[in-house]
N, C-alpha and C. Protein backbone atom coordinates (compact mmCIF):
# COMPACT_ATOMS: atom_id res chain seq x y z
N UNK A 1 0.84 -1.17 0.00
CA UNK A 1 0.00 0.00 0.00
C UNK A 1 0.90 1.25 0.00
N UNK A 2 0.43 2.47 -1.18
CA UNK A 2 1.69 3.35 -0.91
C UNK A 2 1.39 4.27 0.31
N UNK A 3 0.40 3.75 0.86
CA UNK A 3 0.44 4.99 2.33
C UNK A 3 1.83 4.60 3.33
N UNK A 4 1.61 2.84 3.43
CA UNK A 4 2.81 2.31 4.12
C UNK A 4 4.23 2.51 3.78
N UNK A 5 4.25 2.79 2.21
CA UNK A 5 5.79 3.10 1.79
C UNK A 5 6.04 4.32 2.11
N UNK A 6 5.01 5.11 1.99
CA UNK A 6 5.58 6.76 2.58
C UNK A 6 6.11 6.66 3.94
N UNK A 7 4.96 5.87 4.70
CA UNK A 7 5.23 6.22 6.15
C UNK A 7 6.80 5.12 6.55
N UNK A 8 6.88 3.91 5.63
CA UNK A 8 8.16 3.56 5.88
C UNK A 8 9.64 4.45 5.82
N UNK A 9 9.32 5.22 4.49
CA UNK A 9 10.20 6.14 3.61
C UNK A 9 10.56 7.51 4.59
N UNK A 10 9.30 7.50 5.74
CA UNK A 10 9.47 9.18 6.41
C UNK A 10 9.65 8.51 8.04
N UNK A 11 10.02 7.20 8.02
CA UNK A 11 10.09 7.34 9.36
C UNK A 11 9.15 7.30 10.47
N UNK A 12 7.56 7.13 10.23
CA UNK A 12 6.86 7.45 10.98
C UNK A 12 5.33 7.23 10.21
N UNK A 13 4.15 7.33 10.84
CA UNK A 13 2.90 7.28 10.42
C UNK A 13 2.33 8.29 9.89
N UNK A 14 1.63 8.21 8.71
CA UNK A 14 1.02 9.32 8.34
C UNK A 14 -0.16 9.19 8.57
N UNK A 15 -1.09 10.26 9.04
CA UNK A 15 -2.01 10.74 9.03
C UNK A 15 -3.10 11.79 7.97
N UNK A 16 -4.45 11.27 8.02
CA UNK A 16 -5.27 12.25 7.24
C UNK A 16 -5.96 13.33 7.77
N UNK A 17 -5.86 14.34 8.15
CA UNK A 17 -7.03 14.87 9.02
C UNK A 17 -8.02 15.18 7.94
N UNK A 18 -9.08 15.18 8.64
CA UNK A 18 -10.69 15.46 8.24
C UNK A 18 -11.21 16.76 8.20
N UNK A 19 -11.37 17.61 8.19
CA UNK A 19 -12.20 18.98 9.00
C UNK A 19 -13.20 19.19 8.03
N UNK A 20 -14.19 19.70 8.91
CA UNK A 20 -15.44 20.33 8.01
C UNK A 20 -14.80 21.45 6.85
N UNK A 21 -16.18 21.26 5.88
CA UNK A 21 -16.09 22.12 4.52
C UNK A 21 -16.32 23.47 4.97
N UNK A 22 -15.34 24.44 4.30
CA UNK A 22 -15.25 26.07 5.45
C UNK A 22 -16.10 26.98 3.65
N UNK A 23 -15.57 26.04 2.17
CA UNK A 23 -15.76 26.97 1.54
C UNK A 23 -15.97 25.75 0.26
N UNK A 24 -16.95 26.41 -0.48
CA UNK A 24 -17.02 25.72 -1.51
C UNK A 24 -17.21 26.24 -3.14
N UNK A 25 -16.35 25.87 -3.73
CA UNK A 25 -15.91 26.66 -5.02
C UNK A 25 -16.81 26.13 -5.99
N UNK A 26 -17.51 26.37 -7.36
CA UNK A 26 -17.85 25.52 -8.45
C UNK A 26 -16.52 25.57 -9.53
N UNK A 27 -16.69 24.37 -10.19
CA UNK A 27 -15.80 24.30 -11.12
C UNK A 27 -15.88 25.50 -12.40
N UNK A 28 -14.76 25.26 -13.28
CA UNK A 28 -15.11 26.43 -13.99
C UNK A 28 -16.13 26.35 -14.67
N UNK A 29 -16.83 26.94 -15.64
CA UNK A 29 -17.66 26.81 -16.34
C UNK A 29 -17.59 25.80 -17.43
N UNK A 30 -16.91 25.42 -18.26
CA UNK A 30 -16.51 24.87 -19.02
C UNK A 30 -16.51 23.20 -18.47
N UNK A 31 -16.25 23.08 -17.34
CA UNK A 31 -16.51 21.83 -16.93
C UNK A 31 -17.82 21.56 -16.16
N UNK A 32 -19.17 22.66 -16.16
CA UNK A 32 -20.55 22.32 -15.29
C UNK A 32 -21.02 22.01 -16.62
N UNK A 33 -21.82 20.70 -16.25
CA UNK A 33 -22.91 19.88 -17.34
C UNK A 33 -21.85 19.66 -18.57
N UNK A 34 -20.83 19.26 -17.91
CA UNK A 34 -19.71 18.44 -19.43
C UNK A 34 -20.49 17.56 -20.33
N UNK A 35 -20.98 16.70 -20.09
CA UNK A 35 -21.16 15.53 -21.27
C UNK A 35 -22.56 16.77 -21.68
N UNK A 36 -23.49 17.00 -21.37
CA UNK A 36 -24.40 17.96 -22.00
C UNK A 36 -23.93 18.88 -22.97
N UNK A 37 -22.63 19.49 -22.58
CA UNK A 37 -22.16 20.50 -23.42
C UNK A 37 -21.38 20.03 -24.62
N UNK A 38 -21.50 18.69 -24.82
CA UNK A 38 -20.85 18.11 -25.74
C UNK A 38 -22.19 17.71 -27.08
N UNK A 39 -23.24 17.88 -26.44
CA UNK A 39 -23.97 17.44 -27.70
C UNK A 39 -25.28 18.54 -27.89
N UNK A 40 -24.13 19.27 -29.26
CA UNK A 40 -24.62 20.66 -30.02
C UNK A 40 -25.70 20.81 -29.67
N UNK A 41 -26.70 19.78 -30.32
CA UNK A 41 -28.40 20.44 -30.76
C UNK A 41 -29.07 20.34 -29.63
N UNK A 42 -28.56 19.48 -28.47
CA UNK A 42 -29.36 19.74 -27.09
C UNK A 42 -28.98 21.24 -26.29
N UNK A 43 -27.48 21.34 -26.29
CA UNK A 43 -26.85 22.70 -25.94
C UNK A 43 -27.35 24.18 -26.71
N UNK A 44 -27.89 23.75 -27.96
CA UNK A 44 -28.76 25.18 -28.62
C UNK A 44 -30.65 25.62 -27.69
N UNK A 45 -30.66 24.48 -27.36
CA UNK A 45 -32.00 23.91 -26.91
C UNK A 45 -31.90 25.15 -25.27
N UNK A 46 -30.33 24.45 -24.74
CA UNK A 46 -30.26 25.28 -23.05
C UNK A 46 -30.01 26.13 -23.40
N UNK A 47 -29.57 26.71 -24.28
CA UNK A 47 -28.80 28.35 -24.65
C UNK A 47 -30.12 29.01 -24.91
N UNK A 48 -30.92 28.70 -25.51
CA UNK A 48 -32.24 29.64 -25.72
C UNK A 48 -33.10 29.46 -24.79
N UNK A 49 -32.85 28.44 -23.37
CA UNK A 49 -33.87 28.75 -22.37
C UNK A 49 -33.28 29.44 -21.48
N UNK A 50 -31.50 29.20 -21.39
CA UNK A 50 -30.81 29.25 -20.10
C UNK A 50 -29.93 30.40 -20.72
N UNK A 51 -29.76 31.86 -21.23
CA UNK A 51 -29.06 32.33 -22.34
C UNK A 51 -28.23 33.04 -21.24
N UNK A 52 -28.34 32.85 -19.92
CA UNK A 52 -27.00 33.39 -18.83
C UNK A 52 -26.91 32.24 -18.24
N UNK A 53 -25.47 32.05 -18.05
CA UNK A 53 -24.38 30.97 -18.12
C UNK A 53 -24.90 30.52 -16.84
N UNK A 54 -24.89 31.26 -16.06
CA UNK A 54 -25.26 30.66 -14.30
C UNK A 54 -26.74 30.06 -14.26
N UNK A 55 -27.67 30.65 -14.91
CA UNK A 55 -28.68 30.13 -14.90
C UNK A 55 -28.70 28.44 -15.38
N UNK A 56 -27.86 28.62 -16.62
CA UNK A 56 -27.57 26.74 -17.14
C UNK A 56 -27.17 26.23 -16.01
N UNK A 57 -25.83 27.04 -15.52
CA UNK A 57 -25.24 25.92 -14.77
C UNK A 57 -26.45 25.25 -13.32
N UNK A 58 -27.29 26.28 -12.57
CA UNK A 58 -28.16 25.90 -11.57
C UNK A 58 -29.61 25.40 -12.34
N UNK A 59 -29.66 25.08 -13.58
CA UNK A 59 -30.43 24.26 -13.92
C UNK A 59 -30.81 22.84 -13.45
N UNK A 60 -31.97 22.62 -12.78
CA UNK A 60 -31.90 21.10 -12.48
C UNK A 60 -31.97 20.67 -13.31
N UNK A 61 -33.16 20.89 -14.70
CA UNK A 61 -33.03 19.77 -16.01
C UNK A 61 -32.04 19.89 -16.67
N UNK A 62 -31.07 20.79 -16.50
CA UNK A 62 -29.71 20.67 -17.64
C UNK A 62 -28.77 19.76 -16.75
N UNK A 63 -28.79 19.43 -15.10
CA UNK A 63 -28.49 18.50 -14.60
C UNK A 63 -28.81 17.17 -14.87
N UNK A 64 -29.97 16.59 -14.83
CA UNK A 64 -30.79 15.68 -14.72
C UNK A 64 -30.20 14.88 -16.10
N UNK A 65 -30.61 15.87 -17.37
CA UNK A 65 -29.76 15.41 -18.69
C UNK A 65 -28.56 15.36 -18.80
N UNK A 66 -27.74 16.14 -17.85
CA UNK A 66 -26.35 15.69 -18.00
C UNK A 66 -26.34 14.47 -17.49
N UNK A 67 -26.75 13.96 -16.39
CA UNK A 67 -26.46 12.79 -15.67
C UNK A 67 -27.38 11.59 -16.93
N UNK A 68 -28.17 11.92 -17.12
CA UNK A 68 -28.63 10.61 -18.29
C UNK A 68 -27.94 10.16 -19.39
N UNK A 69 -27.44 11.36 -19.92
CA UNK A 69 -26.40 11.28 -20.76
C UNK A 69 -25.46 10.88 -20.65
N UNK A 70 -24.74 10.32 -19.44
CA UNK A 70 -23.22 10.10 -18.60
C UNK A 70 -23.42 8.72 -18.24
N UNK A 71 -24.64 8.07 -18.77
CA UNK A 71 -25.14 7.17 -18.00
C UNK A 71 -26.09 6.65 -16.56
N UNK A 72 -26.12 7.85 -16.12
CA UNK A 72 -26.98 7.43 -15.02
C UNK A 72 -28.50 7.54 -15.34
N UNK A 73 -29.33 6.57 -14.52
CA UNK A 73 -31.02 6.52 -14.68
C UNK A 73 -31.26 5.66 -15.84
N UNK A 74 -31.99 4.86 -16.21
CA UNK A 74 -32.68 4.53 -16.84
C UNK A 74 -33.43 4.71 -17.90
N UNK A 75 -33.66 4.19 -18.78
CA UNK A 75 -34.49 4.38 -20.05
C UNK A 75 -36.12 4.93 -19.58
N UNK A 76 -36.34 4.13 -18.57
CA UNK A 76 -38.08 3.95 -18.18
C UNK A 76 -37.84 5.40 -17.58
N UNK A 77 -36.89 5.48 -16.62
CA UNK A 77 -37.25 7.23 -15.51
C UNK A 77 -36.64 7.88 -16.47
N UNK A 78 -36.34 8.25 -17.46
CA UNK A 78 -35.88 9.42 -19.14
C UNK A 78 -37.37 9.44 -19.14
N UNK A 79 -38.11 8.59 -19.56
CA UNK A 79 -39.39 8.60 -20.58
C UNK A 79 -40.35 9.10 -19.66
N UNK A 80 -40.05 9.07 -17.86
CA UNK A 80 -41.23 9.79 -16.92
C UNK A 80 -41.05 11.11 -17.20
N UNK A 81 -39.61 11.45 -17.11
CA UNK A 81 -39.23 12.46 -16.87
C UNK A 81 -38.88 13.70 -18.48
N UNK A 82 -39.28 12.86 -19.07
CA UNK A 82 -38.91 13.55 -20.25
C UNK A 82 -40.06 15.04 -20.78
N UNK A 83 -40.89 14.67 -20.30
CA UNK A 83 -41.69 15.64 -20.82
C UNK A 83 -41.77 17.20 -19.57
N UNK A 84 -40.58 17.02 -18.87
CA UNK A 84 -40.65 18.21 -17.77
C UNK A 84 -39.24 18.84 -18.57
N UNK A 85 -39.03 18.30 -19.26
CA UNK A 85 -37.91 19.20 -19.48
C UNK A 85 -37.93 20.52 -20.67
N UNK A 86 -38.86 20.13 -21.05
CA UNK A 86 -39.15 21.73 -22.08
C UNK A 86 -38.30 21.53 -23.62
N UNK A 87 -38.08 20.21 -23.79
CA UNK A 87 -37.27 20.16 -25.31
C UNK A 87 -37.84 19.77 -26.36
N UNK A 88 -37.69 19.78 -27.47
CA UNK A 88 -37.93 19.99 -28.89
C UNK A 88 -38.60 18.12 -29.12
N UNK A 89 -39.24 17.61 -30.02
CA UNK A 89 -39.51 16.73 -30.24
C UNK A 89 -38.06 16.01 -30.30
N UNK A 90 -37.49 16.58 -31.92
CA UNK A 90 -35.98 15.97 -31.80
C UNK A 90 -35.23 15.98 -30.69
N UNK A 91 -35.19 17.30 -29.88
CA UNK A 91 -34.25 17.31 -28.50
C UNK A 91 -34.59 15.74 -27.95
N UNK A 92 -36.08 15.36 -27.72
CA UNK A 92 -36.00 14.27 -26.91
C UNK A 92 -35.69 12.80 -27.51
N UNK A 93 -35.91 12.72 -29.27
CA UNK A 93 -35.22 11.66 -29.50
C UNK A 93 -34.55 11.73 -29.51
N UNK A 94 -33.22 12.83 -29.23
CA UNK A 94 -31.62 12.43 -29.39
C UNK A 94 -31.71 12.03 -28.35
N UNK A 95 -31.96 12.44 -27.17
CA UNK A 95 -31.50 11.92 -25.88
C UNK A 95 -31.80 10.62 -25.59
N UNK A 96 -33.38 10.40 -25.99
CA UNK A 96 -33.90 8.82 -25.91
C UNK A 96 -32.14 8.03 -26.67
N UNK A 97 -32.23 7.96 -27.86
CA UNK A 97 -31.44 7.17 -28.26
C UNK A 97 -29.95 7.23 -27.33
N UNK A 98 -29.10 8.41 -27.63
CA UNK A 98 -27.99 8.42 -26.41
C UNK A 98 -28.51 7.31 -25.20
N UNK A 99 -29.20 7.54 -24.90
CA UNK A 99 -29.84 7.03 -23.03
C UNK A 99 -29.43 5.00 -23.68
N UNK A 100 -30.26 4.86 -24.99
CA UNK A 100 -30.56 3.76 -25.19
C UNK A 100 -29.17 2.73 -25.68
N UNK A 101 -28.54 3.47 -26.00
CA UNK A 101 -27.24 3.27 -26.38
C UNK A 101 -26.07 2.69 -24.94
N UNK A 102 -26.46 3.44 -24.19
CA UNK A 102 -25.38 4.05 -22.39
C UNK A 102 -26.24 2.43 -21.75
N UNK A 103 -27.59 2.37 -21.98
CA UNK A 103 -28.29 1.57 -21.24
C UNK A 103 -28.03 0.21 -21.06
């Protein structure tokens, strides 16, 4: 284990300390809703609902689709959930298929 080679290597035991979260940063922009921002015609879809950047990023449905898209959830909870999201007929067969593909 390399925790043991350090602590062999330094002479002594290492330790992790823990402490509570004092501050919490978001990533840059460029990395909130990554796999979303990778597929154009859904990203034209958030740009004309979400057309300030912060608003996309605290989007729950531009969440929800990022995570379907990445693989998480199911085909069946896409198809509950699909019609809360405010997208284009096509918007939702691209995603259906992506989803069906990951599934």
């Amino acid at each position: 284990m390399l925790k043991d080679i350090q602590a062999t290597r330094r002479k002594g035991r290492i330790f992790t300390e823990i402490s509570p979260l004092t501050e919490f940063y978001l990533a840059e922009d460029y990395h909130q809703k990554y796999r979303l921002r990778s597929e154009r015609d859904l990203m034209r879809e958030f740009s004309a609902m979400y057309p300030e950047e912060e608003d996309f990023v605290n989007s729950t449905a531009a969440a929800r689709i990022n995570g379907y898209l990445d693989g998480y959830g199911t085909l069946e909870d896409l198809l509950k959930d699909l019609p809360g999201f405010g997208l284009s007929k096509a918007a939702d067969k691209r995603l259906i298929e992506v989803v069906k593909r990951r599934t």
